[in-house]
C-alpha atoms as a PDB file:
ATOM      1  CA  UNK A   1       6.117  91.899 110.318  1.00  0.00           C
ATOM      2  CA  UNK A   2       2.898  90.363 111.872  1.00  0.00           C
ATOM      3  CA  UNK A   3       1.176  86.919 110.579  1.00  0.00           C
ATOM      4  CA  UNK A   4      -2.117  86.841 111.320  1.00  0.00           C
ATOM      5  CA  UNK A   5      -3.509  82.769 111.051  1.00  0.00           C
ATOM      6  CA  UNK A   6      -7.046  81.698 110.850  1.00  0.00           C
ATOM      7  CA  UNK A   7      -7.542  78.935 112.972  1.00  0.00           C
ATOM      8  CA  UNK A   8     -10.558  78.990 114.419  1.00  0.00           C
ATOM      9  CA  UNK A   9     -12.223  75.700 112.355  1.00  0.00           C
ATOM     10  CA  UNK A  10     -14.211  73.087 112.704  1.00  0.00           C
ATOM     11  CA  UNK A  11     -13.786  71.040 109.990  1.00  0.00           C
ATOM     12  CA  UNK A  12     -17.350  69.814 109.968  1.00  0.00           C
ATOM     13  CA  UNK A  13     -16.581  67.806 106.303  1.00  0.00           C
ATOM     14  CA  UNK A  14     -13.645  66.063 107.738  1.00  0.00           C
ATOM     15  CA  UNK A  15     -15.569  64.171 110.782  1.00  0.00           C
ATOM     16  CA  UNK A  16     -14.567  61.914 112.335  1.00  0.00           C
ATOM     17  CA  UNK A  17     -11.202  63.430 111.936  1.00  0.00           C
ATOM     18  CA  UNK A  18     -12.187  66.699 113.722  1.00  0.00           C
ATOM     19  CA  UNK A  19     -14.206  65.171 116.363  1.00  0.00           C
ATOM     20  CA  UNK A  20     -11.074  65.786 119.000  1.00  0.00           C
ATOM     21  CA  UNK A  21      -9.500  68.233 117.302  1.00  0.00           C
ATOM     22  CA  UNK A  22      -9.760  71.429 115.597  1.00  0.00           C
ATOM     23  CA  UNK A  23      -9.080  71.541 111.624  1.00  0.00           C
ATOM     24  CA  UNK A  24      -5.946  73.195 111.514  1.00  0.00           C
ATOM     25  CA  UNK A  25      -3.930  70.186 113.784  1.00  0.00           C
ATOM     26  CA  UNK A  26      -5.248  67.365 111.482  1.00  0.00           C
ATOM     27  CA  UNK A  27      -2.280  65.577 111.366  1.00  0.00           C
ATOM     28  CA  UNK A  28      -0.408  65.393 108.014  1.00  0.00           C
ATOM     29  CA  UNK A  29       1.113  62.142 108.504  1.00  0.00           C
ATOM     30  CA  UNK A  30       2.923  62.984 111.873  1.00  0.00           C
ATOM     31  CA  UNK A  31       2.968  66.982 111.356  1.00  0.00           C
ATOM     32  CA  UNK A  32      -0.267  68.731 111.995  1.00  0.00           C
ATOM     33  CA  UNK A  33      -1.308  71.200 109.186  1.00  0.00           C
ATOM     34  CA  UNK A  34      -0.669  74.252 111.028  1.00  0.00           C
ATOM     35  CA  UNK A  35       2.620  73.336 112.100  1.00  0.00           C
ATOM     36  CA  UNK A  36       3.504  72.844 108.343  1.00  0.00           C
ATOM     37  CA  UNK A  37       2.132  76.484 108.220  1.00  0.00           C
ATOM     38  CA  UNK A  38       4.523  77.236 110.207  1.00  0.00           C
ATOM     39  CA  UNK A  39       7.741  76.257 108.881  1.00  0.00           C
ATOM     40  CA  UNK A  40       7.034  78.017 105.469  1.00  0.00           C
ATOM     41  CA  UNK A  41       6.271  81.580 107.042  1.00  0.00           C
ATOM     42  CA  UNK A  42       8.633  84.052 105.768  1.00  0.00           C
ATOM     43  CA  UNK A  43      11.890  85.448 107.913  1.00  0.00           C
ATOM     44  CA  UNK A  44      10.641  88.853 108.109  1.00  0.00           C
ATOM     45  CA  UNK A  45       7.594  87.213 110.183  1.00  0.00           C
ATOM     46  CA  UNK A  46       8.777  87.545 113.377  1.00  0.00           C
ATOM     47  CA  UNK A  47       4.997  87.575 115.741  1.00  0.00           C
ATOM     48  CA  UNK A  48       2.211  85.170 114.994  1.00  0.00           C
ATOM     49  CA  UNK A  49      -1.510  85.967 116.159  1.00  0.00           C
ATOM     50  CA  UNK A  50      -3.351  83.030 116.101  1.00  0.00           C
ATOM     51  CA  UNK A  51      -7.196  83.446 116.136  1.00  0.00           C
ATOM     52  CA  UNK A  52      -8.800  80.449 117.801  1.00  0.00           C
ATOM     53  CA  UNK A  53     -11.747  79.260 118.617  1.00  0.00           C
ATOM     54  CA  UNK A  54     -12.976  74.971 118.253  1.00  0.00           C
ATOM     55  CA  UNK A  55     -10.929  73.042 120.616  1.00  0.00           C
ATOM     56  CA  UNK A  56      -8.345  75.934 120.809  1.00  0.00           C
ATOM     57  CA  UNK A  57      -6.809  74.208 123.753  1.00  0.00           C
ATOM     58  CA  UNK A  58      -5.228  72.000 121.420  1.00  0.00           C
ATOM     59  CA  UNK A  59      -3.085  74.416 119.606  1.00  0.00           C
ATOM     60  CA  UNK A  60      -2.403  76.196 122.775  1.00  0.00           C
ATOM     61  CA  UNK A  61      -0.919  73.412 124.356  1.00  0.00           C
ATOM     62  CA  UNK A  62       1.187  72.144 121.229  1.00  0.00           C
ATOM     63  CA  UNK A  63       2.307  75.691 120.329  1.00  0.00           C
ATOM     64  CA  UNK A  64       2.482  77.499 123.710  1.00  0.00           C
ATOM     65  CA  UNK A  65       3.376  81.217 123.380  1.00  0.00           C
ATOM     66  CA  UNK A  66       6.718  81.124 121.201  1.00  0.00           C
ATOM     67  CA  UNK A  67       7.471  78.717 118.592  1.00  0.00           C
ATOM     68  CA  UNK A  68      10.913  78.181 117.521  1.00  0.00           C
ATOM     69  CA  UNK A  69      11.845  81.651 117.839  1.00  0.00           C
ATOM     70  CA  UNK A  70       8.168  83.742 116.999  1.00  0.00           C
ATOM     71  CA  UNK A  71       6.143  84.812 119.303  1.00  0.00           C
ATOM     72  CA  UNK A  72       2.269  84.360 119.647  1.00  0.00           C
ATOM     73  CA  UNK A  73      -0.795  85.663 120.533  1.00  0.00           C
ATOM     74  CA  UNK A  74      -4.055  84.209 121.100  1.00  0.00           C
ATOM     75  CA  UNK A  75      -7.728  85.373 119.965  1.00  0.00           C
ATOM     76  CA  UNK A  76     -10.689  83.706 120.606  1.00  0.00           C
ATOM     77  CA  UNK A  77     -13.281  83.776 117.942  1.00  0.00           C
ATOM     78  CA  UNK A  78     -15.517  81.632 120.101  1.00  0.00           C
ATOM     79  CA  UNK A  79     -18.258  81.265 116.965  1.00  0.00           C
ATOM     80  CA  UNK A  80     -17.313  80.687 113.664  1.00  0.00           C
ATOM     81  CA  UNK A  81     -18.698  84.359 111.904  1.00  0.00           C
ATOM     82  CA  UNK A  82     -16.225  84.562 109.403  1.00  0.00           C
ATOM     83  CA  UNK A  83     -12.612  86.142 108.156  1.00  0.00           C
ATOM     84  CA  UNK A  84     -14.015  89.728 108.622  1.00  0.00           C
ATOM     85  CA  UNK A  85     -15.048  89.219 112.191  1.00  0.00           C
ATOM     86  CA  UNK A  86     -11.605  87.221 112.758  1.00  0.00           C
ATOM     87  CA  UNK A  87     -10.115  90.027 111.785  1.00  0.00           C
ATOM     88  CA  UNK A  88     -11.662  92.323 114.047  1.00  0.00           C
ATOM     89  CA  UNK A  89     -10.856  90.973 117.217  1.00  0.00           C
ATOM     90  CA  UNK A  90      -7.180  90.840 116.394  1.00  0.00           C
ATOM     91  CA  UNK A  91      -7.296  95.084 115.705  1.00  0.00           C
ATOM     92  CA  UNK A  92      -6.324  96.035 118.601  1.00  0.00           C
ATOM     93  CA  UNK A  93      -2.713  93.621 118.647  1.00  0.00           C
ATOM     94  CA  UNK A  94      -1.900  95.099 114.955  1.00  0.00           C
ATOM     95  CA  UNK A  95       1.228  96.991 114.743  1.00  0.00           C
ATOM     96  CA  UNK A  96       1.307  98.074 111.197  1.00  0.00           C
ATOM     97  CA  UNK A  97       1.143  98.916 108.673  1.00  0.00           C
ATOM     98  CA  UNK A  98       0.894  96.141 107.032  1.00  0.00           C
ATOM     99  CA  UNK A  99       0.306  92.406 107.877  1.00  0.00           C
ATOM    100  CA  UNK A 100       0.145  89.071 106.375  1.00  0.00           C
ATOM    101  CA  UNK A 101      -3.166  87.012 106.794  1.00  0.00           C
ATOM    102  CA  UNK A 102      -3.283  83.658 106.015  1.00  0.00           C
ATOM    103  CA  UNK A 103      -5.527  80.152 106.694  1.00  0.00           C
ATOM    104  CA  UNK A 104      -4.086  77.832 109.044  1.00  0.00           C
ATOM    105  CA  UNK A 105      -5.696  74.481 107.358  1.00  0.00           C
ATOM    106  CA  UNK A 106      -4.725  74.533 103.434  1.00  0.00           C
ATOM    107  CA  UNK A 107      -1.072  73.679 102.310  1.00  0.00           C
ATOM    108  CA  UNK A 108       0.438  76.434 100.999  1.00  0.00           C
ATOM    109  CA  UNK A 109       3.954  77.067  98.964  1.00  0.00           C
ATOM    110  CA  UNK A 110       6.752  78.973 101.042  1.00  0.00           C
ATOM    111  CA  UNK A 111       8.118  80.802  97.719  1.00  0.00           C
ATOM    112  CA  UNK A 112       4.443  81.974  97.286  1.00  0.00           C
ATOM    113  CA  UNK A 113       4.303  83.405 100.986  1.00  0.00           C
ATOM    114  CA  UNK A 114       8.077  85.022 100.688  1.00  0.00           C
ATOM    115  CA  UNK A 115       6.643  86.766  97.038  1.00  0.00           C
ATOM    116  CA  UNK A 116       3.641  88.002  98.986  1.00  0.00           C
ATOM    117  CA  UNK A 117       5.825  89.396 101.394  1.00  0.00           C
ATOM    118  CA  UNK A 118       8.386  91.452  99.017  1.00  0.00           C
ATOM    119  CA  UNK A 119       7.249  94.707  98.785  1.00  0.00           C
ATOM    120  CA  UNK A 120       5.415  97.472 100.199  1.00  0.00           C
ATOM    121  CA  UNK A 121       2.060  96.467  98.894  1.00  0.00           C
ATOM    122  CA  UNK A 122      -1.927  95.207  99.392  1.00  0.00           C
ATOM    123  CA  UNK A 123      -1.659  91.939  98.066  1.00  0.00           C
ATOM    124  CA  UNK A 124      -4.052  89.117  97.427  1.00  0.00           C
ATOM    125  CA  UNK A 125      -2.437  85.145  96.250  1.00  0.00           C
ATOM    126  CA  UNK A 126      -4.376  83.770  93.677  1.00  0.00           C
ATOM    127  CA  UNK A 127      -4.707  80.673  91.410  1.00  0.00           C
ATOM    128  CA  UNK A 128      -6.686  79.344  88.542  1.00  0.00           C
ATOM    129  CA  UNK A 129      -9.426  77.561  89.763  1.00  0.00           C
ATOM    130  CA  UNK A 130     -11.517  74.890  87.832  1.00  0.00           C
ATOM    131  CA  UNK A 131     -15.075  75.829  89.585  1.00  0.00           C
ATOM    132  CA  UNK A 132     -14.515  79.620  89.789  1.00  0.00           C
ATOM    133  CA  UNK A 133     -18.481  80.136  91.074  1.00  0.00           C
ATOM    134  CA  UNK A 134     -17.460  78.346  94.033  1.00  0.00           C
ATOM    135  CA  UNK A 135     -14.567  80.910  94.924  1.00  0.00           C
ATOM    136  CA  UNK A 136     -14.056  84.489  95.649  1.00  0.00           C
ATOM    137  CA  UNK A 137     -13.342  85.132  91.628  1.00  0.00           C
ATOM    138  CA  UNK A 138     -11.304  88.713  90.509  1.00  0.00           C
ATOM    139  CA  UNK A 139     -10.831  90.832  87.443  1.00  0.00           C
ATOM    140  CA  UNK A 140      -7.124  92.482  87.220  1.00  0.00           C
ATOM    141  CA  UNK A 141      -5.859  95.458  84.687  1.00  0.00           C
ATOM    142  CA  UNK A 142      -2.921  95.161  82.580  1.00  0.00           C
ATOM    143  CA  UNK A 143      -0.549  95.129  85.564  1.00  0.00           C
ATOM    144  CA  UNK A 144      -2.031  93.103  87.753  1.00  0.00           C
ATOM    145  CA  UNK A 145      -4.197  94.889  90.166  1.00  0.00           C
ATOM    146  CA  UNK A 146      -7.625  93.916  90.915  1.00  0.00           C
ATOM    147  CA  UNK A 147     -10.362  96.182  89.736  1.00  0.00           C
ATOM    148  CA  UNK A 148     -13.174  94.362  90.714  1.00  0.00           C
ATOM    149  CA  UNK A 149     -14.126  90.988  92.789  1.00  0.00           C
ATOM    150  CA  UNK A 150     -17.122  88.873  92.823  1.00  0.00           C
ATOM    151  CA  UNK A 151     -17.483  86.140  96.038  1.00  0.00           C
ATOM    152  CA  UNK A 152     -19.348  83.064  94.708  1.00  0.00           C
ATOM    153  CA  UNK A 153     -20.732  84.310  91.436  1.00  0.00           C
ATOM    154  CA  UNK A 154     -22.946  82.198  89.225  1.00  0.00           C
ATOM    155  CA  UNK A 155     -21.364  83.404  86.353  1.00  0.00           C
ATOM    156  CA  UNK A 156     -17.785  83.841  87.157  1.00  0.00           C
ATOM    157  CA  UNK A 157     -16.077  86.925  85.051  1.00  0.00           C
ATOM    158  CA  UNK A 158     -12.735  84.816  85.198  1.00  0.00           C
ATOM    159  CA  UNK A 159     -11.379  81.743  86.755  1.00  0.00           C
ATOM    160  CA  UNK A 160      -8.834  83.893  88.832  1.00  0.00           C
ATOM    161  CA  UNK A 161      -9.396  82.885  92.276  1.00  0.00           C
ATOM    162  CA  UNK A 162      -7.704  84.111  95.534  1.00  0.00           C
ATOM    163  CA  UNK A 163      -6.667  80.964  97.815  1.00  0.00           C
ATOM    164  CA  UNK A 164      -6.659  83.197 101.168  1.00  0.00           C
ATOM    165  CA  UNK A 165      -3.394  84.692 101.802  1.00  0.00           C
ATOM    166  CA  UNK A 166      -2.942  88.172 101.998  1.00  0.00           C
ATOM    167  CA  UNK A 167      -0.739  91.023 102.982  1.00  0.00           C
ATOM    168  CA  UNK A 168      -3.332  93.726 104.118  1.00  0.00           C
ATOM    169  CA  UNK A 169      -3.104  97.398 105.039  1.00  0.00           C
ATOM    170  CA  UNK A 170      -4.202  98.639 108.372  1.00  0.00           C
ATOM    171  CA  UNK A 171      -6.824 100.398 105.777  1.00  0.00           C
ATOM    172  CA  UNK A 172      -8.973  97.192 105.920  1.00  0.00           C
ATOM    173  CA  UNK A 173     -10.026  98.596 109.884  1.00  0.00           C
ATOM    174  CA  UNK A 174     -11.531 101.500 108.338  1.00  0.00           C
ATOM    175  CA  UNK A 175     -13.884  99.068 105.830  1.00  0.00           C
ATOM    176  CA  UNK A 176     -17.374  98.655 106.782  1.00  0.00           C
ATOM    177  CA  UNK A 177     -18.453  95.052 107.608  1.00  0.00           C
ATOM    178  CA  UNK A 178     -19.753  93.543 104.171  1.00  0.00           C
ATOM    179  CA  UNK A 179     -22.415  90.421 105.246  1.00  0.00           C
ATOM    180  CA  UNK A 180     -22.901  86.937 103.466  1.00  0.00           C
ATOM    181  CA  UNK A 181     -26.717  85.255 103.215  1.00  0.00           C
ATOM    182  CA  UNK A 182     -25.559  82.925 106.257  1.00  0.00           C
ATOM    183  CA  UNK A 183     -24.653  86.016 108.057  1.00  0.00           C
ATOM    184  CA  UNK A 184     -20.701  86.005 108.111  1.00  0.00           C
ATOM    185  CA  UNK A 185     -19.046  88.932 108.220  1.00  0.00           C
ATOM    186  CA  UNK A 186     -16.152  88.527 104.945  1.00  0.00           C
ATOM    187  CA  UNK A 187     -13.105  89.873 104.321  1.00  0.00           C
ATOM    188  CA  UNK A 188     -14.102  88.750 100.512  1.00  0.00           C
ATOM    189  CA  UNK A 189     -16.715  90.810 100.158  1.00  0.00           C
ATOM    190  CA  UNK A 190     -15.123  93.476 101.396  1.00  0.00           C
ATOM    191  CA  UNK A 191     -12.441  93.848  98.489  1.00  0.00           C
ATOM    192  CA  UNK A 192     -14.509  95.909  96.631  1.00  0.00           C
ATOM    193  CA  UNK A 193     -14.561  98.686  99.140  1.00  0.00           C
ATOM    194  CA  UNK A 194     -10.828  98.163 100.327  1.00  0.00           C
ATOM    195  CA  UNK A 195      -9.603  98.790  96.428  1.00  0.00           C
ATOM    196  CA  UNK A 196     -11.419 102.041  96.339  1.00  0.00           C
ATOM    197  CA  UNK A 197      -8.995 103.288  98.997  1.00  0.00           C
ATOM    198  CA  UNK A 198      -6.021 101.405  98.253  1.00  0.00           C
ATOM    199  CA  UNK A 199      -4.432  99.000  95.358  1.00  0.00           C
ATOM    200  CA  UNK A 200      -4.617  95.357  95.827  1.00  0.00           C
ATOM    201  CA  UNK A 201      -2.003  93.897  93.421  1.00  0.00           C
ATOM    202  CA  UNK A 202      -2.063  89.989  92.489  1.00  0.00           C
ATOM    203  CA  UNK A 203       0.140  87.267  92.913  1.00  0.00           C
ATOM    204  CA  UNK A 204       0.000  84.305  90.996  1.00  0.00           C
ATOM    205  CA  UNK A 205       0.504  81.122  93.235  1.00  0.00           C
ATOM    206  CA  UNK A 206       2.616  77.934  91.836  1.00  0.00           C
ATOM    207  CA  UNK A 207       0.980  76.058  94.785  1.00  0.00           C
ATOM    208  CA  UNK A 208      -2.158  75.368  96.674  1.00  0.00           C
ATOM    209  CA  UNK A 209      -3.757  72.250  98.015  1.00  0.00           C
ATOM    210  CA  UNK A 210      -7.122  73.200  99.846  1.00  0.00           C
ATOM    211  CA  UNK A 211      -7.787  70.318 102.421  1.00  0.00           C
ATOM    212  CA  UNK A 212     -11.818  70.351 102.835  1.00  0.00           C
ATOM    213  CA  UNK A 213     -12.092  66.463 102.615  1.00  0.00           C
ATOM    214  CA  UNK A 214     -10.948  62.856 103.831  1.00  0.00           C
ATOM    215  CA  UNK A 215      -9.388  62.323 100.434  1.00  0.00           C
ATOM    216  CA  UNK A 216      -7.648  66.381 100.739  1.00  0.00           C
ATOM    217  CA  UNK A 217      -5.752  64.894 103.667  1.00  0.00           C
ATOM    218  CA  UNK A 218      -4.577  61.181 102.057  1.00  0.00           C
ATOM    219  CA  UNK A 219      -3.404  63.348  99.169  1.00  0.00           C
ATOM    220  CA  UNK A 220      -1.640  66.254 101.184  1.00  0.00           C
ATOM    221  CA  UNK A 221       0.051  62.767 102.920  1.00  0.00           C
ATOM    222  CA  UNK A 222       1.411  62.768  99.353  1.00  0.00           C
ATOM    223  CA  UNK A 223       2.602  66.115  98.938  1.00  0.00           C
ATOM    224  CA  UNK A 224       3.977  67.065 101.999  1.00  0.00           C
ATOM    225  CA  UNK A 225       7.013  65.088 102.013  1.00  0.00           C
ATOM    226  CA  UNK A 226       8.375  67.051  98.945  1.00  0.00           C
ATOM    227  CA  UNK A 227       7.386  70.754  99.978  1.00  0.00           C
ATOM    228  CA  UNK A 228       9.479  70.199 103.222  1.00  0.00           C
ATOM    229  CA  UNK A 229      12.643  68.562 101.522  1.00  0.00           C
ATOM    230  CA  UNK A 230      12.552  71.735  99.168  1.00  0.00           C
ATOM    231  CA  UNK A 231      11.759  74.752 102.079  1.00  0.00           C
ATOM    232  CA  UNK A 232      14.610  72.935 103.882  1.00  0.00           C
ATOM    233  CA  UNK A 233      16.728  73.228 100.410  1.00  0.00           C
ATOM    234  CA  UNK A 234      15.997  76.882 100.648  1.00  0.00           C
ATOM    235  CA  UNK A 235      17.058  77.434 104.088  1.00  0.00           C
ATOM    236  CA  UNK A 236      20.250  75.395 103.735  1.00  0.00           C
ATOM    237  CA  UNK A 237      21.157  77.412 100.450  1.00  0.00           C
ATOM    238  CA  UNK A 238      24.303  79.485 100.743  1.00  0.00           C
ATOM    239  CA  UNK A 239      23.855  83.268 100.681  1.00  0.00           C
ATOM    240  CA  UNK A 240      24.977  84.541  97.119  1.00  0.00           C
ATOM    241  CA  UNK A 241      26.416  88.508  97.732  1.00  0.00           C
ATOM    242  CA  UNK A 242      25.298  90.441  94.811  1.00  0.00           C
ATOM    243  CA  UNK A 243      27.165  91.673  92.401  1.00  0.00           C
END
């Protein structure tokens, strides 16, 4: 299975941080945020495309083409015009049928990305948020699916969220662009199209840490420590036959 990675930003509220760097290598005490990203992709991932863009050079030269054992592939989204338009430059390197998509910047729990990643499904990762209006808010039936998502409302119909990981359907090619007000073309708003042609069934995420700010970083400093010790519990865990 393919990962596709977002990594294309600038992290314009993190200056002077991102002055020499693009967002995703902000270094988390000595491991840059996307390498963290990383290390809690799931086993079946076994090619990364990377879209790039700010300072991609960067990422190129501390990743190179394979990283402990996965290939990748560079895309150049040389402006920033959102996830749709990220998306639709890495079409044509898409094996299918399905694929997970992800943000290379926030810290994200590797149990989360493995129950993404067990079926045969669309799926979306959400959380409860605390500002809903300033997220991509959903509304799910009784078992889970969403029937109906709202990008930045001003009255938010829940406080569901999705956090940006998905596993997507080759479907999502065949959606027409959907536009924000500051012109970016977004994968959000084009969930209400892509359900119409194929569920999109929820997860509920136990972790998320969104790094947007100075403070984001000091605190993911705080954090990261104990989601490595426990991914590296996981990996060192015998294998249990079943019974």
């Amino acid at each position: 299975m393919q990962a596709v990675i977002l990594a294309a930003g600038q992290g314009v509220r993190l200056r002077p941080i991102t002055d020499d760097r693009p967002k995703p290598m902000v270094p988390i005490g000595e491991m840059p945020i996307l390498e963290y990203t990383f290390s809690i992709l799931p086993k079946v991932i076994d090619e990364v495309i990377l879209v790039v863009g700010y300072k991609q050079e960067k990422i190129r030269e501390h990743f190179g083409e394979e990283w402990k054992g996965r290939k990748i592939i560079y895309v150049d989204q040389p402006e920033p015009k959102g996830s749709a338009d990220a998306l639709e430059r890495v079409r044509t390197y898409i094996k299918g049928p399905h694929f997970l998509l992800m943000y290379g910047d926030d810290l994200y729990h590797a149990g989360d990305l493995e129950a993404c990643v067990k079926g045969t499904e669309q799926v979306m990762l959400v959380k409860e948020a605390e500002h809903p209006e300033r997220m991509g808010v959903c509304q799910l039936d009784d078992e889970g699916y969403v029937t109906d998502f709202v990008e930045k409302p001003k009255i938010p119909p829940s406080n569901l969220a999705s956090i940006g990981v998905f596993v997507l359907h080759e479907d999502i090619f065949s959606v027409a662009p959907a536009y924000l007000p500051n012109g970016e073309n977004c994968l959000a708003a084009q969930i209400p199209d892509l359900i119409k042609l194929r569920p999109l069934k929820t997860v509920r995420a136990q972790f998320w840490h969104p790094i947007g700010y100075p403070e984001d970083v000091e605190k993911a400093k705080e954090l990261l420590p104990g989601l490595l010790a426990e991914r590296q519990k996981k990996l060192e865990a015998p294998i249990t036959a079943p019974h």
